[in-house]
PDB file of N, CA and C in Angstrom:
ATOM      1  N   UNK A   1      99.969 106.909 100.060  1.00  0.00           N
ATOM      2  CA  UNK A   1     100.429 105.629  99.540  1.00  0.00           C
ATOM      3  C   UNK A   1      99.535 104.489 100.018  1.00  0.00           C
ATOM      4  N   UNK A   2      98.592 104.821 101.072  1.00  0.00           N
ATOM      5  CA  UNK A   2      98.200 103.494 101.795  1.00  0.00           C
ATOM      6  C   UNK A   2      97.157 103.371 100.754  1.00  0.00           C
ATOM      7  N   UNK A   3      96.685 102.011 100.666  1.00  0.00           N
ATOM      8  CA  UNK A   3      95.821 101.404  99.495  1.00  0.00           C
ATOM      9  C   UNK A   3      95.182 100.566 100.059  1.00  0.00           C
ATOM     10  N   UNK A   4      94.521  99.875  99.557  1.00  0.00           N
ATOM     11  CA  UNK A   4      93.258  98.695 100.493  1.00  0.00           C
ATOM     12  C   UNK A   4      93.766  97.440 100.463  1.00  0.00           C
ATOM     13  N   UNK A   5      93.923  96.736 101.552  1.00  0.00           N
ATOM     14  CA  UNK A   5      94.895  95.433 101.715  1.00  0.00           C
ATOM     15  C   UNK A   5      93.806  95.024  99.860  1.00  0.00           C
ATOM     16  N   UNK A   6      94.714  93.867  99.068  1.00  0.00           N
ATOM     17  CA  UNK A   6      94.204  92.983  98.086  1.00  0.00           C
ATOM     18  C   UNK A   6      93.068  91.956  98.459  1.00  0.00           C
ATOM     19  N   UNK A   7      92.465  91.477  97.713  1.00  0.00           N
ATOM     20  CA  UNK A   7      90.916  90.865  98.054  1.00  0.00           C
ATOM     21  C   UNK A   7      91.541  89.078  98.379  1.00  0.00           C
ATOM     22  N   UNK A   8      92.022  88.799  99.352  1.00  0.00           N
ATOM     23  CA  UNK A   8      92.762  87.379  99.709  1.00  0.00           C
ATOM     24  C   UNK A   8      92.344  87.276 101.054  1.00  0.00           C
ATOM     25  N   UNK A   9      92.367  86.178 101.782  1.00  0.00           N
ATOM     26  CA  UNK A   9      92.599  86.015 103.003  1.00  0.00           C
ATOM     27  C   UNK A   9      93.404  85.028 103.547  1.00  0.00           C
ATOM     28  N   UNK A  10      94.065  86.172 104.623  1.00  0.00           N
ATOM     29  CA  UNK A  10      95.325  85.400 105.086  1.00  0.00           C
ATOM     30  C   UNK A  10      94.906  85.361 106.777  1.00  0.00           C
ATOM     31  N   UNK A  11      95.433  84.466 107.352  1.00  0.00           N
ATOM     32  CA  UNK A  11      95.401  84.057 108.854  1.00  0.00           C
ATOM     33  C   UNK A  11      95.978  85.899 109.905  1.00  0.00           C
ATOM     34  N   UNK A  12      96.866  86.306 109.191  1.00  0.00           N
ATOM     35  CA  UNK A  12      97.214  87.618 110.023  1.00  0.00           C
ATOM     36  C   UNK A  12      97.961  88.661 108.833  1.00  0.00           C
ATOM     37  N   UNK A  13      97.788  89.612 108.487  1.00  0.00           N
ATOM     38  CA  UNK A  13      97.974  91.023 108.151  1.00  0.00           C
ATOM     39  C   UNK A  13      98.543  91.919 109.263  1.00  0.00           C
ATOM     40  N   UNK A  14      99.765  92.776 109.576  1.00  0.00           N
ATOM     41  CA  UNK A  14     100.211  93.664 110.380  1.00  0.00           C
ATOM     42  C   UNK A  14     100.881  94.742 109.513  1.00  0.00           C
ATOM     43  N   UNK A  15     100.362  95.967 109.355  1.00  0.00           N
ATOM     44  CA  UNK A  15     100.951  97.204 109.108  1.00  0.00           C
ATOM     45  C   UNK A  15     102.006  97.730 110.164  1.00  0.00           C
ATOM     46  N   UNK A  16     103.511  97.646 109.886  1.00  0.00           N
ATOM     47  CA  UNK A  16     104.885  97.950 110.646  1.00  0.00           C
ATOM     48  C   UNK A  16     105.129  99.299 110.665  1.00  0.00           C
ATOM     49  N   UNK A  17     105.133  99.222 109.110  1.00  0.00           N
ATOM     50  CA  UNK A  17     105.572 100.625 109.049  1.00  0.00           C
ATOM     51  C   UNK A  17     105.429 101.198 107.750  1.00  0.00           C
ATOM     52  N   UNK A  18     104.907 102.718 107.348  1.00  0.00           N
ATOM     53  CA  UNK A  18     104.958 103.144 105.681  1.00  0.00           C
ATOM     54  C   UNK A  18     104.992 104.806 105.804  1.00  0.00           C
ATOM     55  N   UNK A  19     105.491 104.660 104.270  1.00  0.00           N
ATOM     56  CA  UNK A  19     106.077 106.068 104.301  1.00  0.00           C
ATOM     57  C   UNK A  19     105.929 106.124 102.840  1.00  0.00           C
ATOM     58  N   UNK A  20     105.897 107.414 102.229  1.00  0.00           N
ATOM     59  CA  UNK A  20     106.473 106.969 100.821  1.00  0.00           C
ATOM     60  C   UNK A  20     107.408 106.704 100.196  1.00  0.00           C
ATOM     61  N   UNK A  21     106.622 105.345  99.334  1.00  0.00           N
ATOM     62  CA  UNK A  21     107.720 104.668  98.664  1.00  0.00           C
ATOM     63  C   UNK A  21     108.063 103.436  99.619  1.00  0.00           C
ATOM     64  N   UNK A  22     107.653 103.172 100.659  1.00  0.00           N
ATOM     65  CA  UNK A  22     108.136 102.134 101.591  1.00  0.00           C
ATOM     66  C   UNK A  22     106.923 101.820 102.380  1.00  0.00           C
ATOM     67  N   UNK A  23     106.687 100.408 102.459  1.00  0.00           N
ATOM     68  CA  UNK A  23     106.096  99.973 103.460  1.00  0.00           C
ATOM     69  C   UNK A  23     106.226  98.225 103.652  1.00  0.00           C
ATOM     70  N   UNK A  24     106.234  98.404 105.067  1.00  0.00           N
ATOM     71  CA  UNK A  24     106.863  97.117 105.845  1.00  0.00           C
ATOM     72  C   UNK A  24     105.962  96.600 106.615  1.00  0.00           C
ATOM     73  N   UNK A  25     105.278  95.033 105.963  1.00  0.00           N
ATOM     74  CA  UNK A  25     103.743  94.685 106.931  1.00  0.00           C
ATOM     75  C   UNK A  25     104.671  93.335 107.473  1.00  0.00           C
ATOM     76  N   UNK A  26     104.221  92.518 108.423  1.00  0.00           N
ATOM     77  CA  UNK A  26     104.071  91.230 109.085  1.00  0.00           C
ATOM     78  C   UNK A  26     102.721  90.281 108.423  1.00  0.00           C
ATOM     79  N   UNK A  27     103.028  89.202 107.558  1.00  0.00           N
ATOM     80  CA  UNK A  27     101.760  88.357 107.030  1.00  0.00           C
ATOM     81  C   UNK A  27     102.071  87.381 107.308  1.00  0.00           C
ATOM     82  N   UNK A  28     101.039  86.680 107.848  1.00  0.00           N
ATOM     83  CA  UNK A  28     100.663  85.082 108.127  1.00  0.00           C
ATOM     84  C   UNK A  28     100.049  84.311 107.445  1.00  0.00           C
ATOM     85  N   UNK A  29     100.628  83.511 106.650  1.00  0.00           N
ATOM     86  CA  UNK A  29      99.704  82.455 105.596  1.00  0.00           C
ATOM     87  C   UNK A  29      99.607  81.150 106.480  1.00  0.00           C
ATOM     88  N   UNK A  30      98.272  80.666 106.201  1.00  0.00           N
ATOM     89  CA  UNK A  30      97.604  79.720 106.776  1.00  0.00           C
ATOM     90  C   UNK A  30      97.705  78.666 105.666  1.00  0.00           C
ATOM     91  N   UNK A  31      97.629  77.417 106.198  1.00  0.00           N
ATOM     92  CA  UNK A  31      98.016  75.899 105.766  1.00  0.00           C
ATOM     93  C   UNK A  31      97.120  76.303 104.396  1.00  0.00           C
ATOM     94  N   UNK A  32      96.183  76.068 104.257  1.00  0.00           N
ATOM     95  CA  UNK A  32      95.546  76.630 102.985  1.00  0.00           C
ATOM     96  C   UNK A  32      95.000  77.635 101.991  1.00  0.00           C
ATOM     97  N   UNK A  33      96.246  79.178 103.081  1.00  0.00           N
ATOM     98  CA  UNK A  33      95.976  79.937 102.132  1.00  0.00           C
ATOM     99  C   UNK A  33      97.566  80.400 101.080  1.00  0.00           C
ATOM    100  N   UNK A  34      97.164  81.227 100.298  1.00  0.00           N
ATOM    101  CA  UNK A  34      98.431  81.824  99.707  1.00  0.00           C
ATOM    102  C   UNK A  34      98.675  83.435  99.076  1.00  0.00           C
ATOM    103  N   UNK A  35      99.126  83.877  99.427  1.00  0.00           N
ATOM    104  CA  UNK A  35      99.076  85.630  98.326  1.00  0.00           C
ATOM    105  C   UNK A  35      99.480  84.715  96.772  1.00  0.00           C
ATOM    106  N   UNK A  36      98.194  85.464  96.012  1.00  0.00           N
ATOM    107  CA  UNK A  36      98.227  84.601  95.020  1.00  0.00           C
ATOM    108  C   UNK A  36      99.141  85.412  93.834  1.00  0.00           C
ATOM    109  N   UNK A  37      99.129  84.417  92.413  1.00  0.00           N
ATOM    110  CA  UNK A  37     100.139  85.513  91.811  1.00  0.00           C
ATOM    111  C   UNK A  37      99.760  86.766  91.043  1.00  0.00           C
ATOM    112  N   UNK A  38     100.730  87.317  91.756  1.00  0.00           N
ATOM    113  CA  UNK A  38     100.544  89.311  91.271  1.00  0.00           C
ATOM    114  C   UNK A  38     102.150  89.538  90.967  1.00  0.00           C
ATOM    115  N   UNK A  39     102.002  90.802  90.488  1.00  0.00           N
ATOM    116  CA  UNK A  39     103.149  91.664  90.370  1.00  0.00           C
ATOM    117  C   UNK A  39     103.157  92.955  90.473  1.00  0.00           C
ATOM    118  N   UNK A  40     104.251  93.280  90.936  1.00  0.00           N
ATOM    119  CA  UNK A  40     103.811  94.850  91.348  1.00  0.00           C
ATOM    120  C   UNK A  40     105.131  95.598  90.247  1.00  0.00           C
ATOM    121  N   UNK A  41     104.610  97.153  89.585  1.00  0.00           N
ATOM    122  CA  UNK A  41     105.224  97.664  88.430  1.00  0.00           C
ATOM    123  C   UNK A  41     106.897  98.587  89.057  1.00  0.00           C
ATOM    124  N   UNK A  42     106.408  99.075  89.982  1.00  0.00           N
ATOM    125  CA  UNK A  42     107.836  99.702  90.802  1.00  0.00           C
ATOM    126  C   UNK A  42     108.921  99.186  91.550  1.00  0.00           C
ATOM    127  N   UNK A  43     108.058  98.644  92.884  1.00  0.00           N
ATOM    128  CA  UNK A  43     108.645  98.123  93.925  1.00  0.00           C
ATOM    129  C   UNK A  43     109.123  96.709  93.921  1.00  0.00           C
ATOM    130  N   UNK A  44     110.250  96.345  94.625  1.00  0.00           N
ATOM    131  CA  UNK A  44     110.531  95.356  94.932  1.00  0.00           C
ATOM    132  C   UNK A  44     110.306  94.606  96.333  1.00  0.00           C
ATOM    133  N   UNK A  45     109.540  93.232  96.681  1.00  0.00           N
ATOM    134  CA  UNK A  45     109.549  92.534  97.107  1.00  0.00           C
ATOM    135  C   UNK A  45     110.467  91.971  98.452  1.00  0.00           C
ATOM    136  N   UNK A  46     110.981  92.276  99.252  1.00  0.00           N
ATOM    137  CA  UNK A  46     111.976  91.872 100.069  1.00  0.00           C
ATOM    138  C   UNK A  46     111.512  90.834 101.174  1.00  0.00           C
ATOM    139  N   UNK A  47     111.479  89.177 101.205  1.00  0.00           N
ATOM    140  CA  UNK A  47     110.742  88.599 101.941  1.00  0.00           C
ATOM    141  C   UNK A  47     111.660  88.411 103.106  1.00  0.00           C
ATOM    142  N   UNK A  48     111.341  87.981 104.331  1.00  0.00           N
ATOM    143  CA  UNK A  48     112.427  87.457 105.225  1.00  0.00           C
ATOM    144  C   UNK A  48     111.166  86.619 106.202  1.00  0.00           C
ATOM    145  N   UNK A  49     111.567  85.184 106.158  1.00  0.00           N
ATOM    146  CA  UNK A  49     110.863  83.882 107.053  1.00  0.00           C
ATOM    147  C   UNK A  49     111.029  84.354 108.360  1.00  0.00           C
ATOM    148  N   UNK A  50     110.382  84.067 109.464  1.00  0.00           N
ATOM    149  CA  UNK A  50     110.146  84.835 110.802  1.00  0.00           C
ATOM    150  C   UNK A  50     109.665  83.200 111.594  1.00  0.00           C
ATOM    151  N   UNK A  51     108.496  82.447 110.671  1.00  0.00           N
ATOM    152  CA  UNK A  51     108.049  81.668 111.702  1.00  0.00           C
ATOM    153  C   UNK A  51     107.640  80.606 110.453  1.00  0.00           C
ATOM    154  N   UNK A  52     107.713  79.197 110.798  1.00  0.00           N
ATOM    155  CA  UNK A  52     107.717  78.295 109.452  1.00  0.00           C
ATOM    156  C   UNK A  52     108.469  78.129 108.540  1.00  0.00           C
ATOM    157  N   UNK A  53     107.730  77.307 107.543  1.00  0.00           N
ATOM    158  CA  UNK A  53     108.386  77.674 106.447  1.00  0.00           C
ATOM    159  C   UNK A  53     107.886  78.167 105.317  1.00  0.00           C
ATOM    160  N   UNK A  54     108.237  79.451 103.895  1.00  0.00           N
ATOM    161  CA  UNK A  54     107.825  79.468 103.196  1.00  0.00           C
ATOM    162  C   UNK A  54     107.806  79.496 101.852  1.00  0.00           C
ATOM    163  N   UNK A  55     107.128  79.153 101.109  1.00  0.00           N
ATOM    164  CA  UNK A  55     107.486  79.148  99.675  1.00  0.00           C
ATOM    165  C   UNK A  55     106.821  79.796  98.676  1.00  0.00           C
ATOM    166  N   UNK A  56     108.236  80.305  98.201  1.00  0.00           N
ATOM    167  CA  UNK A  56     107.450  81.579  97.197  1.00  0.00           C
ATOM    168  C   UNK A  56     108.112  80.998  95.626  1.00  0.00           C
ATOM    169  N   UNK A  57     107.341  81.049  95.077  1.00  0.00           N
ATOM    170  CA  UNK A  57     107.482  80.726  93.694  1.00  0.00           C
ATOM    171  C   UNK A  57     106.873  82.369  92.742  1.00  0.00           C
ATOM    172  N   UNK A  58     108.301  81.877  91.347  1.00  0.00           N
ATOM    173  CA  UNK A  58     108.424  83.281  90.443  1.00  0.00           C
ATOM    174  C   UNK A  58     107.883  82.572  89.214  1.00  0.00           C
ATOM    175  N   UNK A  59     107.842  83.488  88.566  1.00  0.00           N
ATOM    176  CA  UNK A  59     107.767  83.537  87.182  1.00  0.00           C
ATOM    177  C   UNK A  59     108.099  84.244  86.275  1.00  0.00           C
ATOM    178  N   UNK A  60     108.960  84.020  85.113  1.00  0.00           N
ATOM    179  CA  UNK A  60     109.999  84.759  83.851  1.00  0.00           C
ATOM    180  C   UNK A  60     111.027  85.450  84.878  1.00  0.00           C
ATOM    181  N   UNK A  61     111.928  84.475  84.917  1.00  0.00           N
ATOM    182  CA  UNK A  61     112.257  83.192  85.265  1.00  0.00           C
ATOM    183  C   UNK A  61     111.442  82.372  86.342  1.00  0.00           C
ATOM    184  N   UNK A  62     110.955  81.009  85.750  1.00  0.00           N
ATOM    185  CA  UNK A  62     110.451  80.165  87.139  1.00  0.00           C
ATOM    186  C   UNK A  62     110.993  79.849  87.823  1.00  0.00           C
ATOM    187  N   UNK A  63     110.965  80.175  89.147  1.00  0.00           N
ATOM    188  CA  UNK A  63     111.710  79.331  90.622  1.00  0.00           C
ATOM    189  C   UNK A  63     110.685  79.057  91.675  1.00  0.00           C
ATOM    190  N   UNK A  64     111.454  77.483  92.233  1.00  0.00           N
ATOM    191  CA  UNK A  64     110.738  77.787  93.842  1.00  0.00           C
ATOM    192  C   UNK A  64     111.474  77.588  94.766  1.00  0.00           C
ATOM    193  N   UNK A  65     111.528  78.798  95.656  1.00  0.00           N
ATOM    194  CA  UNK A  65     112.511  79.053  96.622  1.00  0.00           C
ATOM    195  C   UNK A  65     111.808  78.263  97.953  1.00  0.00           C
ATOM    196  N   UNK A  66     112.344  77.437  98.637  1.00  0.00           N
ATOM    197  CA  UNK A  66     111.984  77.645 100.225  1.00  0.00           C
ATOM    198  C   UNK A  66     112.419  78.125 101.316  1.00  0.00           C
ATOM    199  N   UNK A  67     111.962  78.815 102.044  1.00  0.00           N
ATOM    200  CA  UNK A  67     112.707  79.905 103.050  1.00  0.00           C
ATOM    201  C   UNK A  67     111.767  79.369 104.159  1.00  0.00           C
ATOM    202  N   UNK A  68     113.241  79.155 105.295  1.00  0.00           N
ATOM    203  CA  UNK A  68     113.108  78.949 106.157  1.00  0.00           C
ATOM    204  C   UNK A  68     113.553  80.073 107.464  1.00  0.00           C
ATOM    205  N   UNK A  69     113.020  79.639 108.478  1.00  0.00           N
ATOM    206  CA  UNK A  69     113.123  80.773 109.262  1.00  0.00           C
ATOM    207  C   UNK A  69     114.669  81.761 109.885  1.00  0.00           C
ATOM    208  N   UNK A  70     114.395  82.721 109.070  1.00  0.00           N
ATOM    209  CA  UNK A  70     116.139  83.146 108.670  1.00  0.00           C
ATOM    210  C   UNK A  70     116.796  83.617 107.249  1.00  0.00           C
ATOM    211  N   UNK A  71     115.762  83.150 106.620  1.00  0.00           N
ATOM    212  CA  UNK A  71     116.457  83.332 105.530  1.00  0.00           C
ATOM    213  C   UNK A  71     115.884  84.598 104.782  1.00  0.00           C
ATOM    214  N   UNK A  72     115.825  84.698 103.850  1.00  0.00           N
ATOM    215  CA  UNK A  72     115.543  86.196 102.649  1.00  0.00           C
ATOM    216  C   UNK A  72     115.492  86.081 101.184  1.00  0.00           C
ATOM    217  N   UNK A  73     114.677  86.681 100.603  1.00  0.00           N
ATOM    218  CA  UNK A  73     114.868  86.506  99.322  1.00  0.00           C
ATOM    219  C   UNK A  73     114.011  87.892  98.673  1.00  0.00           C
ATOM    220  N   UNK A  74     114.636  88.586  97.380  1.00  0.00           N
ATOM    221  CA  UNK A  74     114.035  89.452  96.764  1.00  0.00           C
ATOM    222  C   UNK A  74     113.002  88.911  95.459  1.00  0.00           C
ATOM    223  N   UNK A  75     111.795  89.690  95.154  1.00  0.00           N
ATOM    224  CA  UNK A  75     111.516  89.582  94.153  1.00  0.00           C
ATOM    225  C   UNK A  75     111.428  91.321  93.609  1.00  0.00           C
ATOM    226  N   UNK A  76     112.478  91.361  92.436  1.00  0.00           N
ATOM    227  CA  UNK A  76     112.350  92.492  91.755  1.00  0.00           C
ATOM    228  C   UNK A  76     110.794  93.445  91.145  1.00  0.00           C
ATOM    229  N   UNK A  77     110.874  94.087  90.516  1.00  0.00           N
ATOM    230  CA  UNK A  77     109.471  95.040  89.683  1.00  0.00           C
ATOM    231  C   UNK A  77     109.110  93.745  88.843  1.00  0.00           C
ATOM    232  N   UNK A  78     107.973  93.852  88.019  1.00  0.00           N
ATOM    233  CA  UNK A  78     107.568  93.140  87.096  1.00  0.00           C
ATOM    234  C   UNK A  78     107.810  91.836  86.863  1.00  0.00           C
ATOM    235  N   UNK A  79     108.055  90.921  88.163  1.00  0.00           N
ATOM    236  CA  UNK A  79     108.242  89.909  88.033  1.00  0.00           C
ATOM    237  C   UNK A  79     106.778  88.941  88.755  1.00  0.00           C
ATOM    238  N   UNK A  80     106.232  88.143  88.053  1.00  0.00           N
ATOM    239  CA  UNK A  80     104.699  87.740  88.621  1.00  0.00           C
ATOM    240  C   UNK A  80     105.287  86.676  90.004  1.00  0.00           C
ATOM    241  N   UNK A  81     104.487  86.714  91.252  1.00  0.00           N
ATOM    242  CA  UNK A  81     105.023  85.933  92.087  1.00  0.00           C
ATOM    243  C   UNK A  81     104.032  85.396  93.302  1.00  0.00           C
ATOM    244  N   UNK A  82     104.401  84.312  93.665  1.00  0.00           N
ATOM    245  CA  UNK A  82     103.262  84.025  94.695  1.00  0.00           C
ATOM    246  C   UNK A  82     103.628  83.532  95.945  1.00  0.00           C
ATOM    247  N   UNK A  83     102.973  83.328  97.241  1.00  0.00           N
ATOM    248  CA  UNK A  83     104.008  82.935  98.201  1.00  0.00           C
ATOM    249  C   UNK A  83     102.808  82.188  98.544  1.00  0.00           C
ATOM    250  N   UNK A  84     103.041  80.821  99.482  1.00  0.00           N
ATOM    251  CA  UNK A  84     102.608  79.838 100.149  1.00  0.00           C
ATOM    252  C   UNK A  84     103.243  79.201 101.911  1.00  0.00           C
ATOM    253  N   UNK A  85     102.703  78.989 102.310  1.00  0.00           N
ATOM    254  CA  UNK A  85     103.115  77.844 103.274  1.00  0.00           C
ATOM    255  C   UNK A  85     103.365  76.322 103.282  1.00  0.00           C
ATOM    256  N   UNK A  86     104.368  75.948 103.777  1.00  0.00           N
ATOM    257  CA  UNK A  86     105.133  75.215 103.154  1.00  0.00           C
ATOM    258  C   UNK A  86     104.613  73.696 104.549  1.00  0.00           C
ATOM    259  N   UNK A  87     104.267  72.435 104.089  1.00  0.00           N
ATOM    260  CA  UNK A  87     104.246  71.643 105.170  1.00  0.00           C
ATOM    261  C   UNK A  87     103.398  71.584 105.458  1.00  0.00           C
ATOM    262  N   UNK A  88     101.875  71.563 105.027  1.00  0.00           N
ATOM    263  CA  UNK A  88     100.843  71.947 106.052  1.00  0.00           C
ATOM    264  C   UNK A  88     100.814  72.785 107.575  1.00  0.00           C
ATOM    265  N   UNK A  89     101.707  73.956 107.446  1.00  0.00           N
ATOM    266  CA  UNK A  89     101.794  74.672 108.796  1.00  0.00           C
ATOM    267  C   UNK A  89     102.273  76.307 108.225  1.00  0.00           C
ATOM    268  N   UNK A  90     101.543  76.788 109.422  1.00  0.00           N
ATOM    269  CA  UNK A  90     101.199  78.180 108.489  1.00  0.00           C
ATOM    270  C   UNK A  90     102.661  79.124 108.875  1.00  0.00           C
ATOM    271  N   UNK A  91     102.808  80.078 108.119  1.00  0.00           N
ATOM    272  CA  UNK A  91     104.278  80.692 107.774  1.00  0.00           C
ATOM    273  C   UNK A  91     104.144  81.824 108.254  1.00  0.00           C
ATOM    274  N   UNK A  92     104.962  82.690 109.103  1.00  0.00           N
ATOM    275  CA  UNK A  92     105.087  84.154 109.231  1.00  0.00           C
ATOM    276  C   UNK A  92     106.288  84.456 108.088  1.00  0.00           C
ATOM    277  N   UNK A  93     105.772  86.066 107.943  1.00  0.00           N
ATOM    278  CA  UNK A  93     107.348  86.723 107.222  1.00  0.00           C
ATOM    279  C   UNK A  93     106.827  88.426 107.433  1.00  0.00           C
ATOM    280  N   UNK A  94     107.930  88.752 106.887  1.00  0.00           N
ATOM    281  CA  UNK A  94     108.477  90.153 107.022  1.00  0.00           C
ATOM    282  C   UNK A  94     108.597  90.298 105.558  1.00  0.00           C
ATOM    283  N   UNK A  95     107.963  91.476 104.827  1.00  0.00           N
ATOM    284  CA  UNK A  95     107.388  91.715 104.047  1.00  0.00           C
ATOM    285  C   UNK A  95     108.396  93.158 103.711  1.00  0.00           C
ATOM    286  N   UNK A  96     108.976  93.965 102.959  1.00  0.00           N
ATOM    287  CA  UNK A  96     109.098  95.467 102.946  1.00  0.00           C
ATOM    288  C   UNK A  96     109.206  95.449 101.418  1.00  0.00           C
ATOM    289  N   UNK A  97     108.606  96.645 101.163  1.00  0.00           N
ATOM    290  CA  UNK A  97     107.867  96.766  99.563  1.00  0.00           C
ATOM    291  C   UNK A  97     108.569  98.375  99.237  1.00  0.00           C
ATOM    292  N   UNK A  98     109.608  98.502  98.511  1.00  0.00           N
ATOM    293  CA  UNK A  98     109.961  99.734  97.776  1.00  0.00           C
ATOM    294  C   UNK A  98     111.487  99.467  96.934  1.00  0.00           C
ATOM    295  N   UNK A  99     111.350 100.454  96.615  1.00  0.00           N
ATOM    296  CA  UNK A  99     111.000 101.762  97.106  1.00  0.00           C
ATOM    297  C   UNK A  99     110.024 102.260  95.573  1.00  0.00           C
ATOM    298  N   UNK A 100     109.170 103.039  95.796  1.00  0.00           N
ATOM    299  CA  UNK A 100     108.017 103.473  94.936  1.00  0.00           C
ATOM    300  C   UNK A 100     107.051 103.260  94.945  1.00  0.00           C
ATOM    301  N   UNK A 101     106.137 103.128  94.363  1.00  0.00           N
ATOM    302  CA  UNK A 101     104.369 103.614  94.487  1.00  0.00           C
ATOM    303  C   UNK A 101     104.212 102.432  94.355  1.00  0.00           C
ATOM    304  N   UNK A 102     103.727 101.971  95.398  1.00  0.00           N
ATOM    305  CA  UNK A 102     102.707 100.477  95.556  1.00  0.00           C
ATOM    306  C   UNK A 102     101.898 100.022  94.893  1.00  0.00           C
ATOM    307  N   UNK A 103     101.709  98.587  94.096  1.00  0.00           N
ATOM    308  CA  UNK A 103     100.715  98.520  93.290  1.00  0.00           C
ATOM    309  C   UNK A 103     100.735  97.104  93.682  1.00  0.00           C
ATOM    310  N   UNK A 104      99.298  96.302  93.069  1.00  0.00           N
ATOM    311  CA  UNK A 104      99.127  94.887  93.126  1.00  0.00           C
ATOM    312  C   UNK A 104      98.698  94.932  92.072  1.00  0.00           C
ATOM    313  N   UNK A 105      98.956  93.748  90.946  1.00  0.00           N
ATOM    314  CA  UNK A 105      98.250  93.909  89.667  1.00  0.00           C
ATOM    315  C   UNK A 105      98.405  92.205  89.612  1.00  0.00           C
ATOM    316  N   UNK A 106      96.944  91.441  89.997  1.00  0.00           N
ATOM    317  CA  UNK A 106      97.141  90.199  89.838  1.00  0.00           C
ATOM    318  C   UNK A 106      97.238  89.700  88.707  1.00  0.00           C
ATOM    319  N   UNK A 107      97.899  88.289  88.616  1.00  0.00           N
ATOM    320  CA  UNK A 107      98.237  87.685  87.184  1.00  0.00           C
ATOM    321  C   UNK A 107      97.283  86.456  86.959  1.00  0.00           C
ATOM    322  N   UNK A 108      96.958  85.724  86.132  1.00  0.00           N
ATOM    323  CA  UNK A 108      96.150  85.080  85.880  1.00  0.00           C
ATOM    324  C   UNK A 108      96.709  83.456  85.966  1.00  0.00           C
TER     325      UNK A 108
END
């Protein structure tokens, strides 16, 4: 299942834990960076704020959520989505991606 982190750069990347069908990283977005928008065809999205604040914005349906440290939010299969740091100050979260075959398929 393991695949090559996506071509972005973020302040910190941590591999937790994976298995198939599941995997659970730690990412750090920096004041000016963002996981840009993708969607993935199986898995769902499970964010949870750790440090900062962050904001992830969807698309079909558009939202922008802000999550603060504590909070959670899903993004389902096939939904295009992007996450940011919120405030000029960079964001930790907790990341877990399943269950199913991992994919990144960026959106334009």
């Amino acid at each position: 299942m393991t695949q090559k982190p996506p071509a972005y750069e973020l302040d910190g990347r941590e591999l937790v834990a994976e298995a198939p069908g599941l995997r659970v990283q730690v990412l750090t977005v920096g004041p000016e960076q963002c996981v840009p928008w993708h969607h993935h065809t199986q898995i769902s999205d499970s964010f949870f704020c750790i440090e900062g604040q962050m904001v992830l914005e969807t698309r079909e349906p558009s939202s922008v959520l802000h999550l603060r440290v504590g909070q959670r939010a899903i993004v389902p299969p096939l939904q295009p989505h992007r996450v940011t740091a919120a405030g000029g100050v960079r964001c930790r979260f907790v990341i877990v991606q399943g269950v199913g075959t991992y994919d990144y398929l960026p959106e334009e």
